[in-house]
N, C-alpha and C. Protein backbone atom coordinates (compact mmCIF):
# COMPACT_ATOMS: atom_id res chain seq x y z
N UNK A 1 5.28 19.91 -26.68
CA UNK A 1 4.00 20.57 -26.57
C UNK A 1 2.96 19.89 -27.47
N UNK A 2 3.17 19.55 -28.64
CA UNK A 2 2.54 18.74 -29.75
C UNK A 2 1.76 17.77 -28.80
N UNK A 3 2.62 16.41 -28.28
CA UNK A 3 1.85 15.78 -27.29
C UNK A 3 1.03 15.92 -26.31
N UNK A 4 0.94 17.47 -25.55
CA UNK A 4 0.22 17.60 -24.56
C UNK A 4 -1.24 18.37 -25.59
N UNK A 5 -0.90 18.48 -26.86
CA UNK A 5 -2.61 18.95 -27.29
C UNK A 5 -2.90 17.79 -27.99
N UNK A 6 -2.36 16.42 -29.09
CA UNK A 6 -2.95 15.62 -28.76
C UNK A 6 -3.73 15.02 -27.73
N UNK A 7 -2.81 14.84 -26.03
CA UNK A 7 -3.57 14.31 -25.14
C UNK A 7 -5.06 15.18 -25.23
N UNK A 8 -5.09 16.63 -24.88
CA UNK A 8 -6.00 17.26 -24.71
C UNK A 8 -7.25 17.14 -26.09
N UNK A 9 -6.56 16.97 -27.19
CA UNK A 9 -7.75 16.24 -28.00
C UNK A 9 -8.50 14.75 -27.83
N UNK A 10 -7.31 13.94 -27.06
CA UNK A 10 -8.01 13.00 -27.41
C UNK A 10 -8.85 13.14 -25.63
N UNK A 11 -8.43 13.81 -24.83
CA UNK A 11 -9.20 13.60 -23.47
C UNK A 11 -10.43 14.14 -23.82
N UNK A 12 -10.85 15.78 -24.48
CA UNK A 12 -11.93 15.93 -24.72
C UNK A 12 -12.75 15.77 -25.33
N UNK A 13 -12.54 14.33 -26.62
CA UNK A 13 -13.26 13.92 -27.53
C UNK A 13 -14.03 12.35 -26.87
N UNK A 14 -15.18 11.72 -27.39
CA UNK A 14 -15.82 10.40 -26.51
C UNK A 14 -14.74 9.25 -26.76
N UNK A 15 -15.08 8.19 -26.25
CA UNK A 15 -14.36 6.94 -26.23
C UNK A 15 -15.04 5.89 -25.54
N UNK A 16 -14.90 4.60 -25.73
CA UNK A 16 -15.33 3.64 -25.40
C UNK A 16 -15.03 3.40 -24.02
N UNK A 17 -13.85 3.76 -23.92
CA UNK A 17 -13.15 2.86 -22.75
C UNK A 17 -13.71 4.18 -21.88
N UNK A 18 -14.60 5.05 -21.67
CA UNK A 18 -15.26 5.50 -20.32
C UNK A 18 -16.47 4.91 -20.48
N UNK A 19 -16.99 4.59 -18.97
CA UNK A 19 -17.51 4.15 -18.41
C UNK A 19 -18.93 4.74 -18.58
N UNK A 20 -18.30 6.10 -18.45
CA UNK A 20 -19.72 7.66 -17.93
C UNK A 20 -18.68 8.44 -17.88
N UNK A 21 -19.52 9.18 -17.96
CA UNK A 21 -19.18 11.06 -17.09
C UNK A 21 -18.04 11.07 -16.06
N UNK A 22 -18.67 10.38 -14.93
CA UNK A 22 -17.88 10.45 -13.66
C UNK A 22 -16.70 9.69 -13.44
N UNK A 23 -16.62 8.91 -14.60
CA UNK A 23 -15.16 7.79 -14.20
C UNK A 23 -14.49 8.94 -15.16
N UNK A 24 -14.54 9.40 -16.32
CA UNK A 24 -13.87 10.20 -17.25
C UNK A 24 -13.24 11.65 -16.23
N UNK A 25 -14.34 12.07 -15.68
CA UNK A 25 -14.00 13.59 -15.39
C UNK A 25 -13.42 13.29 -13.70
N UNK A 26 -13.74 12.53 -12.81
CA UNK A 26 -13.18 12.44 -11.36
C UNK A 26 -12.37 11.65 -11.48
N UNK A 27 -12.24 10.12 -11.68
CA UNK A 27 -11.27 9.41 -11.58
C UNK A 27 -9.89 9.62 -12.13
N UNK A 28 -9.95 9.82 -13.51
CA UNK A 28 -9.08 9.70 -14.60
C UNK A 28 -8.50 11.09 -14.69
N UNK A 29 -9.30 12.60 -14.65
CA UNK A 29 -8.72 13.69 -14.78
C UNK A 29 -6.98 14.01 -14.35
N UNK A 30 -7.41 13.82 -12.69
CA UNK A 30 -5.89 14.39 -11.65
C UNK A 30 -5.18 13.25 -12.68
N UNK A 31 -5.52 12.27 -12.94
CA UNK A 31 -4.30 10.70 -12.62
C UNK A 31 -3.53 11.32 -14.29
N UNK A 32 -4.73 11.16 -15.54
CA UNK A 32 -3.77 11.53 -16.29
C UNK A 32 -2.97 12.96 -16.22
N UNK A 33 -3.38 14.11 -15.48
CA UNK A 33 -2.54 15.40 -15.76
C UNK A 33 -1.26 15.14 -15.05
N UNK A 34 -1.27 14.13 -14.12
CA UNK A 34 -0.14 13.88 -13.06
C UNK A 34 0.72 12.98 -14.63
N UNK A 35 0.16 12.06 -15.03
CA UNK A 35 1.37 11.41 -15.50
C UNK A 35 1.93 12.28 -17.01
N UNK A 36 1.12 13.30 -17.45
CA UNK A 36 1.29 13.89 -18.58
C UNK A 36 2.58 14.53 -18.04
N UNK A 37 2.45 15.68 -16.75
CA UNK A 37 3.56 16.05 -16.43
C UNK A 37 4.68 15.01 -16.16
N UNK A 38 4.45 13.63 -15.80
CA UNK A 38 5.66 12.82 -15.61
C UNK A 38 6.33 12.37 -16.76
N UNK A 39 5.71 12.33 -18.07
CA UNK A 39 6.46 11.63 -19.34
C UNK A 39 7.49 12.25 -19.54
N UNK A 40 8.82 12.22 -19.41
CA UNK A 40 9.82 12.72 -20.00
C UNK A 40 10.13 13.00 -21.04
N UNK A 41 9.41 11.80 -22.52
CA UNK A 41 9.71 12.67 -23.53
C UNK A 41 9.25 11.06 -24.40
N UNK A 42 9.66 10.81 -25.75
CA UNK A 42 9.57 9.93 -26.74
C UNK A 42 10.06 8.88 -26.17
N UNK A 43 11.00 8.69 -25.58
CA UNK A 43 11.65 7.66 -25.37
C UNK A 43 10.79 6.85 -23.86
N UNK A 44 9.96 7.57 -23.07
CA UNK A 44 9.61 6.90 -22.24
C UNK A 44 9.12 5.48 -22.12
N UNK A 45 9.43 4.68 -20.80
CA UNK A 45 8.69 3.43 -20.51
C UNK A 45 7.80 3.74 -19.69
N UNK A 46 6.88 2.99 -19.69
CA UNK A 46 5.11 3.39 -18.72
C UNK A 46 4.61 2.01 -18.51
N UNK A 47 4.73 1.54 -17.08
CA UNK A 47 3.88 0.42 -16.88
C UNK A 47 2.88 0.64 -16.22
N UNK A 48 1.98 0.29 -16.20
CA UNK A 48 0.39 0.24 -15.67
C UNK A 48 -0.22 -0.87 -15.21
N UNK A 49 0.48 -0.99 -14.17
CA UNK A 49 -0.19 -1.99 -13.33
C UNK A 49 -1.26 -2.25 -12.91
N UNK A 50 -2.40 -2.93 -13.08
CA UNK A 50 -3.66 -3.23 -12.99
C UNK A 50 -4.76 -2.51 -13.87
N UNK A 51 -4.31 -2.24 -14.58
CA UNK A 51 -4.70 -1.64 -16.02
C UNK A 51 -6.11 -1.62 -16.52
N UNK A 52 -7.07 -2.53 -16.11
CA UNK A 52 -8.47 -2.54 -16.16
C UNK A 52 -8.87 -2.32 -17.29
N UNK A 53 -9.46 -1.03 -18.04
CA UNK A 53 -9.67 -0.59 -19.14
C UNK A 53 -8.44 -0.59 -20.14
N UNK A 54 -7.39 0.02 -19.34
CA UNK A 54 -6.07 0.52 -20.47
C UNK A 54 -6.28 1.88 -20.34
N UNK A 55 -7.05 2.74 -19.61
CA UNK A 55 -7.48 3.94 -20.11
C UNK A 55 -5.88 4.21 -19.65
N UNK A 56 -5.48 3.94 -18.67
CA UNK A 56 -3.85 4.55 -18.07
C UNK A 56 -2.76 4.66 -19.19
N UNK A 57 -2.94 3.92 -19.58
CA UNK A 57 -1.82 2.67 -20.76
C UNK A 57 -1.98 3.85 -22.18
N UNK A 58 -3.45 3.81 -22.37
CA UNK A 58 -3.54 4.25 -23.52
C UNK A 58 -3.49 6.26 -23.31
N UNK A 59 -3.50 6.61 -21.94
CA UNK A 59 -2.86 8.14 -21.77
C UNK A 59 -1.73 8.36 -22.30
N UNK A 60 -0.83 7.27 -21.15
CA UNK A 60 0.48 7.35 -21.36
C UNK A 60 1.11 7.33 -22.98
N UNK A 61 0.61 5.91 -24.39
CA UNK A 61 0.93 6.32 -25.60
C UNK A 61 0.24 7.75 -26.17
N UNK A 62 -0.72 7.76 -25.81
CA UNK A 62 -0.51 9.29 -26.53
C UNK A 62 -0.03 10.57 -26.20
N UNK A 63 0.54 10.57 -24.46
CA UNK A 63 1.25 11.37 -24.29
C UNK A 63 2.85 11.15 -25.13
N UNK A 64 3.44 10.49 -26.08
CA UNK A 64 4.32 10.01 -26.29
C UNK A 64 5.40 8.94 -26.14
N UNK A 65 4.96 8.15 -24.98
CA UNK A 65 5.46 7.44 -24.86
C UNK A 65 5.69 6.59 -25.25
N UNK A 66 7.49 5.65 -25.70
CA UNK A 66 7.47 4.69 -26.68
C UNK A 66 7.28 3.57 -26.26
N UNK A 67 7.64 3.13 -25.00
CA UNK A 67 6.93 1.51 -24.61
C UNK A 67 5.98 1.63 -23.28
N UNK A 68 5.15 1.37 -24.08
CA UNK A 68 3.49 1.53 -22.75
C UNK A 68 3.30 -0.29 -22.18
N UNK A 69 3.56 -0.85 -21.07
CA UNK A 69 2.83 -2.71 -20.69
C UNK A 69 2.12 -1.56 -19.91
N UNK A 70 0.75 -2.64 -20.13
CA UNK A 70 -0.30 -2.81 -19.08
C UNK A 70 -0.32 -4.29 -18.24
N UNK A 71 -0.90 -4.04 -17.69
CA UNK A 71 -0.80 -5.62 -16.84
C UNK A 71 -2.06 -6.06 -15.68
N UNK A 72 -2.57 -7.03 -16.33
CA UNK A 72 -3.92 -7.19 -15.31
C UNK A 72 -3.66 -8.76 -15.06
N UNK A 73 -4.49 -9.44 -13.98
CA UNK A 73 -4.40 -10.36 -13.51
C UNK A 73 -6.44 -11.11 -14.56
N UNK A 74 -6.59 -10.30 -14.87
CA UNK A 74 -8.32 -10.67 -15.19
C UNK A 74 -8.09 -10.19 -16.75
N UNK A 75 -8.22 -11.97 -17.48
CA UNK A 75 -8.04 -12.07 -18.53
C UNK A 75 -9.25 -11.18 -19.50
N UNK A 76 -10.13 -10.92 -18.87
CA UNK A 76 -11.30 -10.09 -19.67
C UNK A 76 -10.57 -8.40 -19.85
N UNK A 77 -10.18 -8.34 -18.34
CA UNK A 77 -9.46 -6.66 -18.40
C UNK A 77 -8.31 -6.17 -19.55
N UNK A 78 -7.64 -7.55 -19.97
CA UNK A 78 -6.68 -7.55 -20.72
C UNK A 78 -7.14 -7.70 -22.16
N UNK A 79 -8.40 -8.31 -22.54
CA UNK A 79 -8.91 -8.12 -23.85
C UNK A 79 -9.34 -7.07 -24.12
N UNK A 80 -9.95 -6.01 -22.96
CA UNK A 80 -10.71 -4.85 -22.80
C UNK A 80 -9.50 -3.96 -23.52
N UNK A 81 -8.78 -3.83 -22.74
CA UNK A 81 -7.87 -3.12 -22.93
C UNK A 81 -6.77 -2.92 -24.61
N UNK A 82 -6.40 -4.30 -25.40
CA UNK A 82 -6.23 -4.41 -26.06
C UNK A 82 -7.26 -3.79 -27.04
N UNK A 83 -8.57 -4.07 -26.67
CA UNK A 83 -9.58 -3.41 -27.89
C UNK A 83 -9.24 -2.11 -28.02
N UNK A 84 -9.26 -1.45 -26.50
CA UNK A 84 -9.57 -0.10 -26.81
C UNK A 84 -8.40 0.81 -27.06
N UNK A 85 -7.00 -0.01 -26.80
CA UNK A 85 -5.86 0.70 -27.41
C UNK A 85 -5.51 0.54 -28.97
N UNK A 86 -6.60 -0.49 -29.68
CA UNK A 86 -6.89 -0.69 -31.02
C UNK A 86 -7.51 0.66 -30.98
N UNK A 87 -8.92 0.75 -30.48
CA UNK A 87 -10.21 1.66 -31.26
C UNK A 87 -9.19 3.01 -30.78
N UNK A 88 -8.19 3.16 -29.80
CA UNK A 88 -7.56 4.69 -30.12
C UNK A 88 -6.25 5.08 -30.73
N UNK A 89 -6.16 4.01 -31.54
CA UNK A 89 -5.04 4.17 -32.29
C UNK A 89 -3.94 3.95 -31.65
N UNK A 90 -3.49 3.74 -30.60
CA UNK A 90 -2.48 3.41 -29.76
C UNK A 90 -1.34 1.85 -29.60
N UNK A 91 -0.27 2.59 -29.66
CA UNK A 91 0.78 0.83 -29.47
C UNK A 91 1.19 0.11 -28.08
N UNK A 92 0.60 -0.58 -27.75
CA UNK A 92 0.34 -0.64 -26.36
C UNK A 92 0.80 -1.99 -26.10
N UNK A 93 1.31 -2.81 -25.10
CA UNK A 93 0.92 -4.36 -25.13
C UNK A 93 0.72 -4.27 -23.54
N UNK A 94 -0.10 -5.70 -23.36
CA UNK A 94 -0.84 -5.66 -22.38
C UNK A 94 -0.82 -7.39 -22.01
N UNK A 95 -0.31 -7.68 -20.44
CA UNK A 95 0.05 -8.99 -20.28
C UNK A 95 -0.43 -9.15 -18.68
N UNK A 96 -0.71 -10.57 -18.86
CA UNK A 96 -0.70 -10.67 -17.24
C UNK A 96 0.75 -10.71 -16.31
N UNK A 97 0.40 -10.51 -15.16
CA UNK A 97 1.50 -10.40 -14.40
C UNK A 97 2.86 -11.31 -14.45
N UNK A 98 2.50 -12.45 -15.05
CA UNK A 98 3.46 -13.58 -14.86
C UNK A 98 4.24 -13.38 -16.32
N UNK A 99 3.78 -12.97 -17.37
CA UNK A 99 3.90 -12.78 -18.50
C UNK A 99 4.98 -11.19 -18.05
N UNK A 100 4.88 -10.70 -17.44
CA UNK A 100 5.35 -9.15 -17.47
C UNK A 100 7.26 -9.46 -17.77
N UNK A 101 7.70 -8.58 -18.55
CA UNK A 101 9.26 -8.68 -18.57
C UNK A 101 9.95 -7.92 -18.12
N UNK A 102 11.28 -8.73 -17.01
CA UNK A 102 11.89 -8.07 -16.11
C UNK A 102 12.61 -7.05 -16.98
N UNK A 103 12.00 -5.49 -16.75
CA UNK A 103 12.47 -4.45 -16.41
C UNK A 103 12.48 -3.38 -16.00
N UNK A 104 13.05 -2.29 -15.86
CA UNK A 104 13.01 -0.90 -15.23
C UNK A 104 12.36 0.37 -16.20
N UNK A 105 11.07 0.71 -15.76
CA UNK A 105 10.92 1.91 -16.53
C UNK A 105 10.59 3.17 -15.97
N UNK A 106 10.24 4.04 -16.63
CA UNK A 106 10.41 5.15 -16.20
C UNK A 106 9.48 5.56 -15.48
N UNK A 107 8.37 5.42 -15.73
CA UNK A 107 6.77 5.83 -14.97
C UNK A 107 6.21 4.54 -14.33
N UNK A 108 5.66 3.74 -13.35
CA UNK A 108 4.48 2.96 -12.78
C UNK A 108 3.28 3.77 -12.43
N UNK A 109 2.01 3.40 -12.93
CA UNK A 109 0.87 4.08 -12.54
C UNK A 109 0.51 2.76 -11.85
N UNK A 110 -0.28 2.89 -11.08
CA UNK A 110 -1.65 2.00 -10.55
C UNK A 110 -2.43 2.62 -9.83
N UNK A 111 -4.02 2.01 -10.67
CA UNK A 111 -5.19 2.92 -9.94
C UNK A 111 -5.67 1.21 -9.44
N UNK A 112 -5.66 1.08 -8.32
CA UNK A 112 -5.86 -0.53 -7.80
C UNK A 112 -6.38 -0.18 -5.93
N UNK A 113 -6.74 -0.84 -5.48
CA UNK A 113 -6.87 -0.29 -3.61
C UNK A 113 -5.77 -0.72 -3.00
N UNK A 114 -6.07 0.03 -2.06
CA UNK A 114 -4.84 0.31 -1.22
C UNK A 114 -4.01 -1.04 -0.26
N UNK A 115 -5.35 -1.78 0.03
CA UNK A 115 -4.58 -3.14 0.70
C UNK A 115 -3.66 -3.91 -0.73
N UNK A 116 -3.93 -4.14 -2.12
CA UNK A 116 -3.36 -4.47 -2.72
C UNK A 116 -1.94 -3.61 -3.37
N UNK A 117 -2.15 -2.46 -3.23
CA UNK A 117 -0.96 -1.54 -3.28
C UNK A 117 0.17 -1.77 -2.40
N UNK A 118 -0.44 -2.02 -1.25
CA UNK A 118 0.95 -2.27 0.05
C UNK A 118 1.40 -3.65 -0.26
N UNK A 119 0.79 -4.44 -0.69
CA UNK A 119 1.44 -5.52 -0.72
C UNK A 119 2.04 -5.51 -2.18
N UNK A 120 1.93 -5.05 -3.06
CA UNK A 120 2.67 -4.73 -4.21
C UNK A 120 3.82 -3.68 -4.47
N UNK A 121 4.27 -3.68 -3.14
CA UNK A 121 5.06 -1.87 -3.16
C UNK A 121 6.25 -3.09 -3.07
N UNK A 122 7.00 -3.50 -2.93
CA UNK A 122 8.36 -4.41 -3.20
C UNK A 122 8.10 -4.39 -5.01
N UNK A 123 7.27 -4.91 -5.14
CA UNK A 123 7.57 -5.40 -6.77
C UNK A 123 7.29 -4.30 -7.87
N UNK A 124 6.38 -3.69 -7.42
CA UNK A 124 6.56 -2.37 -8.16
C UNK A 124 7.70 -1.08 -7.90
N UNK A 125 8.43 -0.94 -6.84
CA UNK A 125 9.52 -0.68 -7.05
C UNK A 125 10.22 -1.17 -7.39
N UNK A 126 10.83 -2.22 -7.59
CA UNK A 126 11.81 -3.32 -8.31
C UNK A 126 11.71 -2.28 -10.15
N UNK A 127 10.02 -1.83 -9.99
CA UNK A 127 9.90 -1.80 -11.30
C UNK A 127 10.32 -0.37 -12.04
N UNK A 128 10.84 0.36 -10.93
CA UNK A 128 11.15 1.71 -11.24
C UNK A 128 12.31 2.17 -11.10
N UNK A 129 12.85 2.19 -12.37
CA UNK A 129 14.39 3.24 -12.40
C UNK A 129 14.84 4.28 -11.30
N UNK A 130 16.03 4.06 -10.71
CA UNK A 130 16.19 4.86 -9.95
C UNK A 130 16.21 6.31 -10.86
N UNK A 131 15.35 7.36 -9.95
CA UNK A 131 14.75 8.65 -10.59
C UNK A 131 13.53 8.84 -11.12
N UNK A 132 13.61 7.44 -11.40
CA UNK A 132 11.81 7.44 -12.13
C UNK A 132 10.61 7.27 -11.10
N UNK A 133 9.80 7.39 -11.56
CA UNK A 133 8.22 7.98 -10.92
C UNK A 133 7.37 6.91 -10.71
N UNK A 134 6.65 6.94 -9.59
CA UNK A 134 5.24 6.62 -9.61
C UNK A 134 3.31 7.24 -9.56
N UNK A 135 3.08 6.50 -9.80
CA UNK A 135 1.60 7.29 -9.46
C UNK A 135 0.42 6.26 -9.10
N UNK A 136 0.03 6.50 -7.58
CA UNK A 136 -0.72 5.38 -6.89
C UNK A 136 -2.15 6.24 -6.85
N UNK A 137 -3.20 5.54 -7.40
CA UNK A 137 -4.56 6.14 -6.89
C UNK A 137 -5.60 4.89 -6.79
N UNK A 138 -6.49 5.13 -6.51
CA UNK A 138 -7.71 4.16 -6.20
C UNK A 138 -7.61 3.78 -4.30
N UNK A 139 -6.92 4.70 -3.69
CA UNK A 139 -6.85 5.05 -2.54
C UNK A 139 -7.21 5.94 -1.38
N UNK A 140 -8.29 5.23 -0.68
CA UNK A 140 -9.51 6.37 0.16
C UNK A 140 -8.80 7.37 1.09
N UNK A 141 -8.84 8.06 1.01
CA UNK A 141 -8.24 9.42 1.90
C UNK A 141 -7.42 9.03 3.11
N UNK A 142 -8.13 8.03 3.79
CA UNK A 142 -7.85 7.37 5.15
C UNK A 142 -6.78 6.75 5.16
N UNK A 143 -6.27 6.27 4.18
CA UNK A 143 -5.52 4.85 3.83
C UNK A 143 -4.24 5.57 3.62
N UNK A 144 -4.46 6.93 2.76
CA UNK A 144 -3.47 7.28 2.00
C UNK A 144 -1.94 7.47 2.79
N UNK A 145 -1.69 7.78 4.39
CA UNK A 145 -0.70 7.51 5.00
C UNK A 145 0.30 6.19 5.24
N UNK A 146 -1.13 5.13 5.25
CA UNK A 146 -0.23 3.42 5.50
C UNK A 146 0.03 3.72 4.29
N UNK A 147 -0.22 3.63 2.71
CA UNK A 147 0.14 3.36 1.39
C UNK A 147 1.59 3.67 0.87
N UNK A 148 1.41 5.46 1.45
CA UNK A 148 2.84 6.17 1.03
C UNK A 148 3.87 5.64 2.13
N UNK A 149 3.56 5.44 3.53
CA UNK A 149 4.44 4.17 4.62
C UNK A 149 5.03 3.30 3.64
N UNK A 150 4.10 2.35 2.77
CA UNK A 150 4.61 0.87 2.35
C UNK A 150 5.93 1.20 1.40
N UNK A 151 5.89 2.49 0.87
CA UNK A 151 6.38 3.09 -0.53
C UNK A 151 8.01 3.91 -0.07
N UNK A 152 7.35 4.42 1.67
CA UNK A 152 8.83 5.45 2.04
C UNK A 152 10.16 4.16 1.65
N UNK A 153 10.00 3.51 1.44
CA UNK A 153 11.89 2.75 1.71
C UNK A 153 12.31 3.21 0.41
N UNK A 154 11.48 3.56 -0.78
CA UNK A 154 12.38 3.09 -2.18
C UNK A 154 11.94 4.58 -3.06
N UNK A 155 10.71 5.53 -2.14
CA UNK A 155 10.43 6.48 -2.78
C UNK A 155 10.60 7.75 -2.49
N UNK A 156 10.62 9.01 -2.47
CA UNK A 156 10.05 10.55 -2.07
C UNK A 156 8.79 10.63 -2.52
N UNK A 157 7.31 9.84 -1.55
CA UNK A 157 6.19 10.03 -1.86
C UNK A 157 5.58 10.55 -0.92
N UNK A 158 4.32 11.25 -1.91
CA UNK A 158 3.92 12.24 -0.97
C UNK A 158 1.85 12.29 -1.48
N UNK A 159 1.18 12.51 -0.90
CA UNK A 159 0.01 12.76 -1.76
C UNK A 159 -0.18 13.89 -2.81
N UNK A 160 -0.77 14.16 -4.13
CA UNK A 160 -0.69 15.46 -4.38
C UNK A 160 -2.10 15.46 -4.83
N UNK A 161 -3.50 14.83 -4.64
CA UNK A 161 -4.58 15.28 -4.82
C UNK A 161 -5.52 14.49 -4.61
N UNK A 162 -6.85 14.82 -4.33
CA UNK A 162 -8.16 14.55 -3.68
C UNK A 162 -8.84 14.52 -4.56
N UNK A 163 -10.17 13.90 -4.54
CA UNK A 163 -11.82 13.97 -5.13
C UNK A 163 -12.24 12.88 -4.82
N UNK A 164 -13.46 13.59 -4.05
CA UNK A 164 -14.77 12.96 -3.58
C UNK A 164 -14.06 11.82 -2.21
N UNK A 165 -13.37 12.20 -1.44
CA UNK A 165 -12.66 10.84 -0.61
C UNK A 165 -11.58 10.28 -1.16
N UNK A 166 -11.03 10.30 -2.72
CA UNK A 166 -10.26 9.10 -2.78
C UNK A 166 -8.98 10.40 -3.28
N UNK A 167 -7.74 9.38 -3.03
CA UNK A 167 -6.55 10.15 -3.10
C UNK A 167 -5.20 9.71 -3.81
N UNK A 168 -4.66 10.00 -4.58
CA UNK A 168 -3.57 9.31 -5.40
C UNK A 168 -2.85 10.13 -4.83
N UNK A 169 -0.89 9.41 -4.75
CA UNK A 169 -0.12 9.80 -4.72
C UNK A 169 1.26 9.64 -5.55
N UNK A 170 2.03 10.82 -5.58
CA UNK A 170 3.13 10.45 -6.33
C UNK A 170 4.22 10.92 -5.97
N UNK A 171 5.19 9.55 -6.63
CA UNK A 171 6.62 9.88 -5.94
C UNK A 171 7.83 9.66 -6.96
N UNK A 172 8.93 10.06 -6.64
CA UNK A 172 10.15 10.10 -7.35
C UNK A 172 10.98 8.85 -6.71
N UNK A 173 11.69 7.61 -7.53
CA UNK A 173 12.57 6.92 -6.62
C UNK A 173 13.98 7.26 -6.43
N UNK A 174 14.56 7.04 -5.13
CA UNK A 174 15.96 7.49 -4.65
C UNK A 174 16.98 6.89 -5.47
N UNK A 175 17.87 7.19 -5.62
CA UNK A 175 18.94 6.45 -6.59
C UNK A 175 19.42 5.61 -6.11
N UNK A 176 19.85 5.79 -4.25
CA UNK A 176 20.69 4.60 -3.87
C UNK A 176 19.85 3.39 -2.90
């Protein structure tokens, strides 16, 4: 419980890494309450694939989690990100894709679009423990059926929320 009123302090206090108003309160709201409920506990792994800000990266350490990668392909996104998991106190590391180390963790977020999601659904499952979770958003309402399609072989995904058109979904992976 400790961790879920940190998060809630640090969600309702300012920060660099928002944008405005509207990336803080529409974008980011559903995505972090979804992964707050997904952290299992201290010991979690959290990768964040396409990581942009870090704002994902840097939820996930202060929900508790002990190893947070972020991972961007845009060497600026990856300095961004490093700053601002400095300015929030957070232990974070953050690499490009080629740099990423083969393993299995417990949570994948990506807020990325949806044509790049389908073609990343092989390697980001590779990246998830059987049992462990994902969470896909930056995906327009329309889309959101082909996306969770690309995802049925390796997941139980399903959509679980809306705003303004766009739609994230999340899923549990099968064991066998």
């Amino acid at each position: 419980m400790a961790a879920m009123s940190d998060w809630r302090s640090f969600w309702d206090s300012s920060h660099s890494i928002y944008v405005n108003a509207r990336h803080k309160d529409v974008h980011y709201r559903e995505i972090a309450d979804q992964i707050a409920a997904m952290v299992p506990g201290p010991s979690a792994r959290v990768l964040d694939y396409g990581c942009g800000s870090g704002i994902l990266a840097i939820a996930a350490a202060k929900l508790g989690a002990d190893a947070v990668i972020g991972v961007d392909a845009d060497p600026q996104a990856l300095a961004a990100s490093r700053a601002n998991a400095e300015a929030n106190g957070v232990a974070a590391r953050f690499c490009s894709p080629d740099a990423l180390p083969v393993q299995a963790v417990d949570i994948v977020v990506a807020n990325i679009l949806a044509n790049p999601l389908e073609l990343l659904a092989p390697l980001l499952a590779r990246r998830v423990r059987p049992e462990g979770r994902i969470v896909l958003s930056g995906i327009l309402e329309p889309q959101a059926e082909r996306v969770a399609a690309a995802y049925a072989r390796w997941f139980n995904i399903a959509p679980w929320g809306s705003a303004d058109g766009w739609t994230a979904l999340a899923g549990v992976r099968y064991t066998g």
